[in-house]
Structures are given as C-alpha cells and as structure tokens.
Protein backbone atom coordinates (compact mmCIF):
# COMPACT_ATOMS: atom_id res chain seq x y z
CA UNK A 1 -3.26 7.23 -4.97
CA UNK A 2 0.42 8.01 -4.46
CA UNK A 3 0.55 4.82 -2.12
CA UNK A 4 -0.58 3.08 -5.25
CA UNK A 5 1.74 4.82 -7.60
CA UNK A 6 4.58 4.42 -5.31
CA UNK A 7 4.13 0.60 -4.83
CA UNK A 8 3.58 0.48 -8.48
CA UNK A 9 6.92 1.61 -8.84
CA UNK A 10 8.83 -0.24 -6.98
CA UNK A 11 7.13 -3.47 -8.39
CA UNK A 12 7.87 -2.79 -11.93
CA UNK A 13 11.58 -2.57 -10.40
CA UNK A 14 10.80 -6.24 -8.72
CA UNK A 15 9.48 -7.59 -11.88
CA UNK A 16 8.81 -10.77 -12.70
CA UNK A 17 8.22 -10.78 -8.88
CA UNK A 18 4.72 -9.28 -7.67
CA UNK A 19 3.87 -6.61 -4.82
CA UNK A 20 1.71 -9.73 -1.94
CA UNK A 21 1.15 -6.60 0.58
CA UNK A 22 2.00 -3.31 1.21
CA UNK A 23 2.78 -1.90 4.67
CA UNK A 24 1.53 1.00 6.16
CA UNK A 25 1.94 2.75 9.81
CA UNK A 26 -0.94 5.43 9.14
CA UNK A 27 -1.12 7.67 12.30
CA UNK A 28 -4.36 9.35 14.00
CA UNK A 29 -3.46 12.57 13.07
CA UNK A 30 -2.29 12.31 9.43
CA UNK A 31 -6.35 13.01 8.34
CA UNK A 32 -6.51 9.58 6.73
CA UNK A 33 -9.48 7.79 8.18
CA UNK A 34 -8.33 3.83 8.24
CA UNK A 35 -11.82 2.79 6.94
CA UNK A 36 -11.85 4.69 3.42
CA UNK A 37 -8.37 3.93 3.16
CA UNK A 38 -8.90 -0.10 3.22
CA UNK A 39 -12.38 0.28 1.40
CA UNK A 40 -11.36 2.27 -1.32
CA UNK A 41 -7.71 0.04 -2.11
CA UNK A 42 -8.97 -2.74 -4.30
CA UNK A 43 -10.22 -0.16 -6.55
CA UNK A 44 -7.30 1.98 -6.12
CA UNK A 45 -5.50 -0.75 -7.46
CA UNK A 46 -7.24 -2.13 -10.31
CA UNK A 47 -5.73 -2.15 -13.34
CA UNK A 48 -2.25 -1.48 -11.85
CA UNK A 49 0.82 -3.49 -11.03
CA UNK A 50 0.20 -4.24 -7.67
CA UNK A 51 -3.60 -5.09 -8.44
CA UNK A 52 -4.88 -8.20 -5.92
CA UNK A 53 -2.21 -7.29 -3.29
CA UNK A 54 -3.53 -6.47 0.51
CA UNK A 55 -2.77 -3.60 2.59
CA UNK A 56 -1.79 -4.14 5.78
CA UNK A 57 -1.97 -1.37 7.96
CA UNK A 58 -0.24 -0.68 11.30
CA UNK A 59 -1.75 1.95 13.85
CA UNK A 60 0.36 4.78 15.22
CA UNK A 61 -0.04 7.93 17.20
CA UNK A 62 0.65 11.05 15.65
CA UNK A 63 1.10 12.12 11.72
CA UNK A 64 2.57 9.66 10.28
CA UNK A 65 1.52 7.96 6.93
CA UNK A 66 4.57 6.17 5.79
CA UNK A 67 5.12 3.07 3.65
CA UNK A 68 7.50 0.86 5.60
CA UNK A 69 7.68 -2.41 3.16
CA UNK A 70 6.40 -4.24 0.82
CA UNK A 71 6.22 -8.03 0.78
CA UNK A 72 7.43 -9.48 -2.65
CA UNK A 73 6.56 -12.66 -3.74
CA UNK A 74 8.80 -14.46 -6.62
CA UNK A 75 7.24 -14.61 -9.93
C-alpha cells in the first residue's frame, strides 16, 4: 500500500496528467513475493489516483524494493 500511496502522491502533484505505470526494481531478498505483488495491484489501486495504471516491475538481487519512476501521461 505505500507504493500506492506514494504514486498517489506524486500524481495529484502531476495533475491533470495521470500516473500510465509505475516502476519498480523489487529484489529477492526484500520478502516481497513478485506474484502477490502484481495480483493484488489492480485492487490496490482502485478507487485511487493512479487507478488503471500497470506496474512494471524490474528484477534485482538483493533487498531492494524501490520506486525508480513513474511514466506520466498528459491529461
């Protein structure tokens, strides 16, 4: 949820723009498991700014679990 909330953010900032995709290097040791994380975001995201945007998620070794951009689209 604080992906969401951060992204949220950051698009009202943007606004009229809107959040297309959020980035995310998510590492094998930060005790996310990839799977949850992409099935669970739609729903995560309902109802908030960034609702209908993708998550795009890059694989790393180690702990991280770091937003590193979002893609903004004009509004």
């Amino acid at each position: 949820m604080s992906i969401v909330e951060l992204a949220s953010e950051e698009a009202e900032r943007h606004k009229p723009a809107r959040v297309d995709a959020v980035h995310l290097k998510l590492g094998t040791l930060s005790g996310v498991v990839k799977d949850a994380l992409l099935f669970s975001w739609d729903l995560a995201c309902a109802e908030t700014p960034i609702a209908g945007c993708r998550l795009a998620i890059e694989d790393a070794d180690g702990r991280e679990l770091e937003v590193t951009a979002l893609e903004i689209e004009d509004g």
